[in-house]
Every structure is written in structure tokens, then in C-alpha cells.
N, C-alpha and C. Protein backbone atom coordinates (compact mmCIF):
# COMPACT_ATOMS: atom_id res chain seq x y z
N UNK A 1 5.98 -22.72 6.30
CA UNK A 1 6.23 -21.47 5.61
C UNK A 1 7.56 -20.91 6.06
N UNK A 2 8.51 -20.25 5.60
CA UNK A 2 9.74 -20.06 5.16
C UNK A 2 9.54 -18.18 5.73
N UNK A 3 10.05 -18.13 7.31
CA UNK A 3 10.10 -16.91 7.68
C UNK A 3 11.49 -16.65 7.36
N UNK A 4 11.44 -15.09 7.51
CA UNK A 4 12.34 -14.53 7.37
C UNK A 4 11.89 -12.53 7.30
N UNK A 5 12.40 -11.92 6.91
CA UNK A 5 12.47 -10.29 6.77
C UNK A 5 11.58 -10.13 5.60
N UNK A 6 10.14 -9.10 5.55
CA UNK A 6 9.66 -8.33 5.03
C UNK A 6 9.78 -7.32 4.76
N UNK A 7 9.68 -6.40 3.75
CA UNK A 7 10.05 -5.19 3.66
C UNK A 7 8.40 -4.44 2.95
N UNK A 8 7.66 -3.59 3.93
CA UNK A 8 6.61 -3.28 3.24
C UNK A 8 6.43 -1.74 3.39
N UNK A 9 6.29 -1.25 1.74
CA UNK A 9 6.03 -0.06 2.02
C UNK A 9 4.62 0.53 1.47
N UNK A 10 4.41 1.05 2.78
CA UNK A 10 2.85 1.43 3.27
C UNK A 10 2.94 3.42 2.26
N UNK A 11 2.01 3.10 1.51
CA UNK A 11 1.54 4.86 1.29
C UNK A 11 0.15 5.21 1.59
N UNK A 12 0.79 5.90 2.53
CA UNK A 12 -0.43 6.56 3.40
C UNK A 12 -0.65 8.35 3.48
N UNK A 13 -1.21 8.60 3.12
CA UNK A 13 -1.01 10.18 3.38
C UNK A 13 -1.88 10.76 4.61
N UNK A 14 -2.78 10.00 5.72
CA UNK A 14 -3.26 10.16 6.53
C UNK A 14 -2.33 9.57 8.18
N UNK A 15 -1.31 10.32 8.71
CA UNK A 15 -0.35 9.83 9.39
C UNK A 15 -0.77 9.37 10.98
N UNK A 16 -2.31 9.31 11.31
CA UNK A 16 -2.88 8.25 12.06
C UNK A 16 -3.44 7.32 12.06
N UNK A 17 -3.74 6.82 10.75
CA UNK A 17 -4.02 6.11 10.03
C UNK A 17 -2.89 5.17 10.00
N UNK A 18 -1.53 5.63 9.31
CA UNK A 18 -0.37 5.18 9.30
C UNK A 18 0.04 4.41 10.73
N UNK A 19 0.18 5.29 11.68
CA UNK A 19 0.49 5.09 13.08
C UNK A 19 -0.08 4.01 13.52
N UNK A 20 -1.58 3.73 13.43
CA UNK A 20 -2.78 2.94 13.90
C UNK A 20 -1.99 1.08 13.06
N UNK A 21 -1.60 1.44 11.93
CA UNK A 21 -1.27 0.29 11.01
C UNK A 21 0.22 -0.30 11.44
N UNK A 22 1.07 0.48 11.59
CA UNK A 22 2.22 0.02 12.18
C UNK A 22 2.24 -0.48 13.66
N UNK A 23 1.38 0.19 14.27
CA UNK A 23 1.07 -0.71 15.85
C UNK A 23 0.40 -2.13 15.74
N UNK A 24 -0.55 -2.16 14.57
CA UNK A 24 -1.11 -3.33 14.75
C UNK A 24 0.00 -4.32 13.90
N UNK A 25 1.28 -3.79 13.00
CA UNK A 25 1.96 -5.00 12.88
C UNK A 25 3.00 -4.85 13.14
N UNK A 26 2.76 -4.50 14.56
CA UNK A 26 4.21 -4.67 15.42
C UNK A 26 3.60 -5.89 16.73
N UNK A 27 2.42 -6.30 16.82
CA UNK A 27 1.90 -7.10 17.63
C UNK A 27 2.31 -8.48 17.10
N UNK A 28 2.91 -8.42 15.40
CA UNK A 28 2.45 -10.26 14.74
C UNK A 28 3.75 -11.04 15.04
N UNK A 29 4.07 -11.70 15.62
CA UNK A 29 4.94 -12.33 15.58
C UNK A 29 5.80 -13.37 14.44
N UNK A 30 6.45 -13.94 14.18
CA UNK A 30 7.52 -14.71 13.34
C UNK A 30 7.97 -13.77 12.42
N UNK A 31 8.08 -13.49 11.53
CA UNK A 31 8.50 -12.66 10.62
C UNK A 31 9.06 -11.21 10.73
N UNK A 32 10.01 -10.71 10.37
CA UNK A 32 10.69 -9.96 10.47
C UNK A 32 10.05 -8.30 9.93
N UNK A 33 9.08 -7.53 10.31
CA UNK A 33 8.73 -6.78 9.16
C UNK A 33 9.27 -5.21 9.21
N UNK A 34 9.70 -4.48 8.31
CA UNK A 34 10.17 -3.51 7.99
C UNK A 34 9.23 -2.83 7.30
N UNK A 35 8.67 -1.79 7.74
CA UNK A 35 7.81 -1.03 7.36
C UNK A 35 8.41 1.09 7.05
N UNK A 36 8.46 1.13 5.37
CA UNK A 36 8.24 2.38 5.30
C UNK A 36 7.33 3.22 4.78
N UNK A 37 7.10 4.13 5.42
CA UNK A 37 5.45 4.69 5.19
C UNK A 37 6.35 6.19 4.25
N UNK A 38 5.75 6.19 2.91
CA UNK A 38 5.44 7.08 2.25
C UNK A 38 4.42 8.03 2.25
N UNK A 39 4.33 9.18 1.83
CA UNK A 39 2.84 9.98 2.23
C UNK A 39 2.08 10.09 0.64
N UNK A 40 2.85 9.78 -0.41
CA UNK A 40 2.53 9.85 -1.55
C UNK A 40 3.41 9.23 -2.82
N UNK A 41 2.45 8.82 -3.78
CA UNK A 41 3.21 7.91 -4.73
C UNK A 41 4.76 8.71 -5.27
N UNK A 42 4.85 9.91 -5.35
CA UNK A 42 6.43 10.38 -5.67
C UNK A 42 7.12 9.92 -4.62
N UNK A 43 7.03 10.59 -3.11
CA UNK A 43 7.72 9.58 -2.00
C UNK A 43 8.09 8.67 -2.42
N UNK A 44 7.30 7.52 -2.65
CA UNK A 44 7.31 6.29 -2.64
C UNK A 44 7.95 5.65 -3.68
N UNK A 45 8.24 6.34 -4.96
CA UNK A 45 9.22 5.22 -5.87
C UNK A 45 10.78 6.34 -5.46
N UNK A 46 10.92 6.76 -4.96
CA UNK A 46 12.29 7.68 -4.46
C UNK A 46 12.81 6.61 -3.35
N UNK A 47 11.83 5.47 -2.34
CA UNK A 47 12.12 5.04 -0.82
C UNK A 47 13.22 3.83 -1.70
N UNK A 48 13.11 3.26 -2.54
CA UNK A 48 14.17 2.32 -2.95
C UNK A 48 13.07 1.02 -2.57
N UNK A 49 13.70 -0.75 -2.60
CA UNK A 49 12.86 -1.51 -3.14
C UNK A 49 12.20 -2.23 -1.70
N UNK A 50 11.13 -2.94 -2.11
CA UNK A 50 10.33 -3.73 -0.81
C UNK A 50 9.71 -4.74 -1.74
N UNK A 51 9.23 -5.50 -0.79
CA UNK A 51 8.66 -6.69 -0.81
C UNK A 51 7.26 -7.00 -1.48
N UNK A 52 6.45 -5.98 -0.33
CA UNK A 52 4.96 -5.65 -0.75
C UNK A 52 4.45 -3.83 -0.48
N UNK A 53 3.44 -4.20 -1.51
CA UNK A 53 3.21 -2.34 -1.55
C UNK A 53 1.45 -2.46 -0.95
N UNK A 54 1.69 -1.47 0.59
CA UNK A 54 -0.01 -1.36 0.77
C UNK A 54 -0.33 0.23 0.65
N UNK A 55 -1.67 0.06 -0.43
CA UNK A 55 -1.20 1.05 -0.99
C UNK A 55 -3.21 2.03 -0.65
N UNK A 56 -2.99 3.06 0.55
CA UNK A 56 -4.28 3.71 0.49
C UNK A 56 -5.05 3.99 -1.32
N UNK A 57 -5.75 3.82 -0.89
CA UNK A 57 -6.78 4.51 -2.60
C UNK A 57 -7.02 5.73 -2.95
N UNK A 58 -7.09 6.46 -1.23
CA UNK A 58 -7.23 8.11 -1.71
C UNK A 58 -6.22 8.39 -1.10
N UNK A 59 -5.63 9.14 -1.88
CA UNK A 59 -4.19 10.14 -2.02
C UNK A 59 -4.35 11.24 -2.37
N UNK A 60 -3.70 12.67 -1.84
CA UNK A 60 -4.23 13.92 -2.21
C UNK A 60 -4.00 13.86 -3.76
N UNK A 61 -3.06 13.34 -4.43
CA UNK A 61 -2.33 13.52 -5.60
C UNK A 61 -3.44 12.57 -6.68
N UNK A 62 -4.28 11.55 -6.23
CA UNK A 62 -5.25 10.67 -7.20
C UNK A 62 -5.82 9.70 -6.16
N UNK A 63 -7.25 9.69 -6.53
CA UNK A 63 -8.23 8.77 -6.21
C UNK A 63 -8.60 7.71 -6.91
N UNK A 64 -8.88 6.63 -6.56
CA UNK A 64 -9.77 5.61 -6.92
C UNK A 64 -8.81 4.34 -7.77
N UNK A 65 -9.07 3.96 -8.82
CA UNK A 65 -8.31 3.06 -9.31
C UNK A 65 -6.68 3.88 -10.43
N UNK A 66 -7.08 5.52 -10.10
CA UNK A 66 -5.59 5.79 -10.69
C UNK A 66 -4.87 5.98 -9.80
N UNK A 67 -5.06 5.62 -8.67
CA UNK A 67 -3.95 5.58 -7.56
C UNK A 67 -3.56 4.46 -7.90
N UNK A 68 -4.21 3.03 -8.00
CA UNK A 68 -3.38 1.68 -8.19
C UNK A 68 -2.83 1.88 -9.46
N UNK A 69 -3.55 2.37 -10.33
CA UNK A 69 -2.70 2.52 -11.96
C UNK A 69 -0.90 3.12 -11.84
N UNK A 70 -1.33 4.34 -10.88
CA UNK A 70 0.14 4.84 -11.10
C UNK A 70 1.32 3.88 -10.35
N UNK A 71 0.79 4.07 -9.03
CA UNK A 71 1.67 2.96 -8.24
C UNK A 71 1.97 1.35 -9.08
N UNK A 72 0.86 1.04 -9.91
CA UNK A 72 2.14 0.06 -10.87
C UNK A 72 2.67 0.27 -12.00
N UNK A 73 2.94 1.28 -12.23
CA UNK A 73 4.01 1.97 -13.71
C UNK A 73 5.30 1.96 -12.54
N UNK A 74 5.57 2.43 -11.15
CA UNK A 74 6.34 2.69 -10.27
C UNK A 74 6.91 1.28 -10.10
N UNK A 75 6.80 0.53 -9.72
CA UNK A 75 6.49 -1.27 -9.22
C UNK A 75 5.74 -2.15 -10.17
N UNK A 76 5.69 -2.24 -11.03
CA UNK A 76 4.92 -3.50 -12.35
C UNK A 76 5.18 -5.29 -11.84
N UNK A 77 6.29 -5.09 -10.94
CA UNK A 77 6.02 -6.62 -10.41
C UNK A 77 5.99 -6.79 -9.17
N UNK A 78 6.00 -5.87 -8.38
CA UNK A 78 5.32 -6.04 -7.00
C UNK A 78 4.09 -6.17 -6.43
N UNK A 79 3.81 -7.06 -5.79
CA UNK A 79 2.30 -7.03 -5.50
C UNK A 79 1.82 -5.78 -4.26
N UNK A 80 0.68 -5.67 -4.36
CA UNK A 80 0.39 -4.51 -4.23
C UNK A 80 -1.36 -4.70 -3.78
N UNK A 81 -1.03 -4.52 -2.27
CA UNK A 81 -2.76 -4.74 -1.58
C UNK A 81 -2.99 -3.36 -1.51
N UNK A 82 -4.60 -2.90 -1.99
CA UNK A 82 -4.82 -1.83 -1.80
C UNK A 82 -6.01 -1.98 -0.57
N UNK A 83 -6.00 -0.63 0.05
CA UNK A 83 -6.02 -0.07 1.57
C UNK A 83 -7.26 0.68 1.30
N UNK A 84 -8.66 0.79 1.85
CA UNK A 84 -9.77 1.95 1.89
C UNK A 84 -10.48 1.54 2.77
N UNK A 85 -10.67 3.34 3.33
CA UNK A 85 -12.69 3.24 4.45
C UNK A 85 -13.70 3.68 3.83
N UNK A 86 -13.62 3.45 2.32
CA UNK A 86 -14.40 4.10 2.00
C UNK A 86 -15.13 3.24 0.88
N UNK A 87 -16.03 2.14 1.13
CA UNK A 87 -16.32 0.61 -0.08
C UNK A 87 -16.93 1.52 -1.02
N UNK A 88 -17.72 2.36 -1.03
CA UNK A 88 -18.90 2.99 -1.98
C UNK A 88 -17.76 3.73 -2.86
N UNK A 89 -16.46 3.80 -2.87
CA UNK A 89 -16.08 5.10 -3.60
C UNK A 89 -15.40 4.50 -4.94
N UNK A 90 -16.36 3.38 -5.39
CA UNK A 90 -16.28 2.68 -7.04
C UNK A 90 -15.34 1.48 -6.87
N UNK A 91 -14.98 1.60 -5.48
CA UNK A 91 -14.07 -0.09 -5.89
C UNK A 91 -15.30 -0.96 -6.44
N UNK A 92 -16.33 -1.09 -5.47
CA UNK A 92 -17.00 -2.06 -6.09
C UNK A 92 -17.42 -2.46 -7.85
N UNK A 93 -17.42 -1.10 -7.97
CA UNK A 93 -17.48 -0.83 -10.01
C UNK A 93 -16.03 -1.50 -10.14
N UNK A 94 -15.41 -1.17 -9.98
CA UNK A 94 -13.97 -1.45 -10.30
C UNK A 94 -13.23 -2.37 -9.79
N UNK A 95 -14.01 -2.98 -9.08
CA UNK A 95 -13.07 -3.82 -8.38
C UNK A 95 -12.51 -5.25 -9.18
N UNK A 96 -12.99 -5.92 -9.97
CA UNK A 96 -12.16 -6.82 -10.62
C UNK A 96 -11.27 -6.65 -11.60
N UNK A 97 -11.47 -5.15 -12.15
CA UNK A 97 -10.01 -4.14 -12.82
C UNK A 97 -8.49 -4.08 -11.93
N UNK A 98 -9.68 -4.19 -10.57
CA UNK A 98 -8.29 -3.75 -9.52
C UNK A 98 -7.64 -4.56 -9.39
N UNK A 99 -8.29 -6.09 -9.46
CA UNK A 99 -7.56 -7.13 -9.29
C UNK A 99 -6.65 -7.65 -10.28
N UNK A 100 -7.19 -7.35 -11.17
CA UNK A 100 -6.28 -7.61 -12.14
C UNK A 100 -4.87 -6.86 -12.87
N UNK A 101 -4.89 -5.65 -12.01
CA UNK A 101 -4.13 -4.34 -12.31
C UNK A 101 -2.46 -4.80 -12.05
């Protein structure tokens, strides 16, 4: 596999949450990763371009699968892992929408 520089921007609006996520990938070794944490989807198409989008589900601004909806009108060809502690809150209803989003 073909290392080199990542660029991932994390939207998080819970900033220990955030904190907790950037420590654990500052432990991984080979790859180069650049991480900017947005607190919300406006933030986040203003930060300019990245690689991969991890993207919490609840956001003060939208919950559930219109958080992934908006974040890809923002990014339509970036891939885009979405982030929750919370399984019961309809991913499971939704979840092969999500995948396909």
C-alpha cells in the first residue's frame, strides 16, 4: 500500500470527543495524517479540501441521516465515514440509505 499524507476532516461538535479522536490517531504509524476538526457542517465546507470526511451524526444544526445528506451536497465525491454513540438513533432504519448516500 502506497503511504503517503492524509488529509481528514473530522466534524465534530463535541470537542472531547474530538480531542479523544485525534489522540488515538496520533498513536498510528506510516502515514502522514492531517487532521481538521470542524464543529459544524458550515465550518466545514469554508476549511478548503481533504481526503476523507468523518463525519459525527448528531450535530446541533441536524441529526440523523440529514447530517450525511447535507455534508454530501458540500463534498459529492468524497468519501465520507460517519461517526455515532448512539446505534438506536435510526441508523439501523437507515442504515443501507447511509451507505449508499
Amino acid at each position: 500500500m502506497k503511504r503517503g499524507n492524509i488529509t481528514v476532516l473530522y466534524i465534530e461538535d463535541n470537542p472531547i470527543d474530538a480531542e479523544l479522536f485525534i489522540k488515538s490517531l496520533e498513536s498510528i504509524e506510516g502515514n502522514k495524517i492531517s487532521i481538521i476538526v470542524a464543529e459544524d457542517l458550515t465550518t466545514a465546507h469554508e476549511v478548503g479540501d481533504c481526503d476523507v470526511i468523518l463525519l459525527d451524526l448528531h450535530l446541533v444544526e441536524s441529526i440523523g441521516t440529514d447530517t450525511v445528506e447535507k455534508c454530501r451536497k458540500g463534498y459529492p465525491q468524497k468519501p465520507i465515514v460517519v461517526l455515532t454513540k448512539n446505534y438506536s438513533s435510526g441508523l439501523h432504519e437507515g442504515g443501507r440509505q447511509l451507505l449508499l448516500l
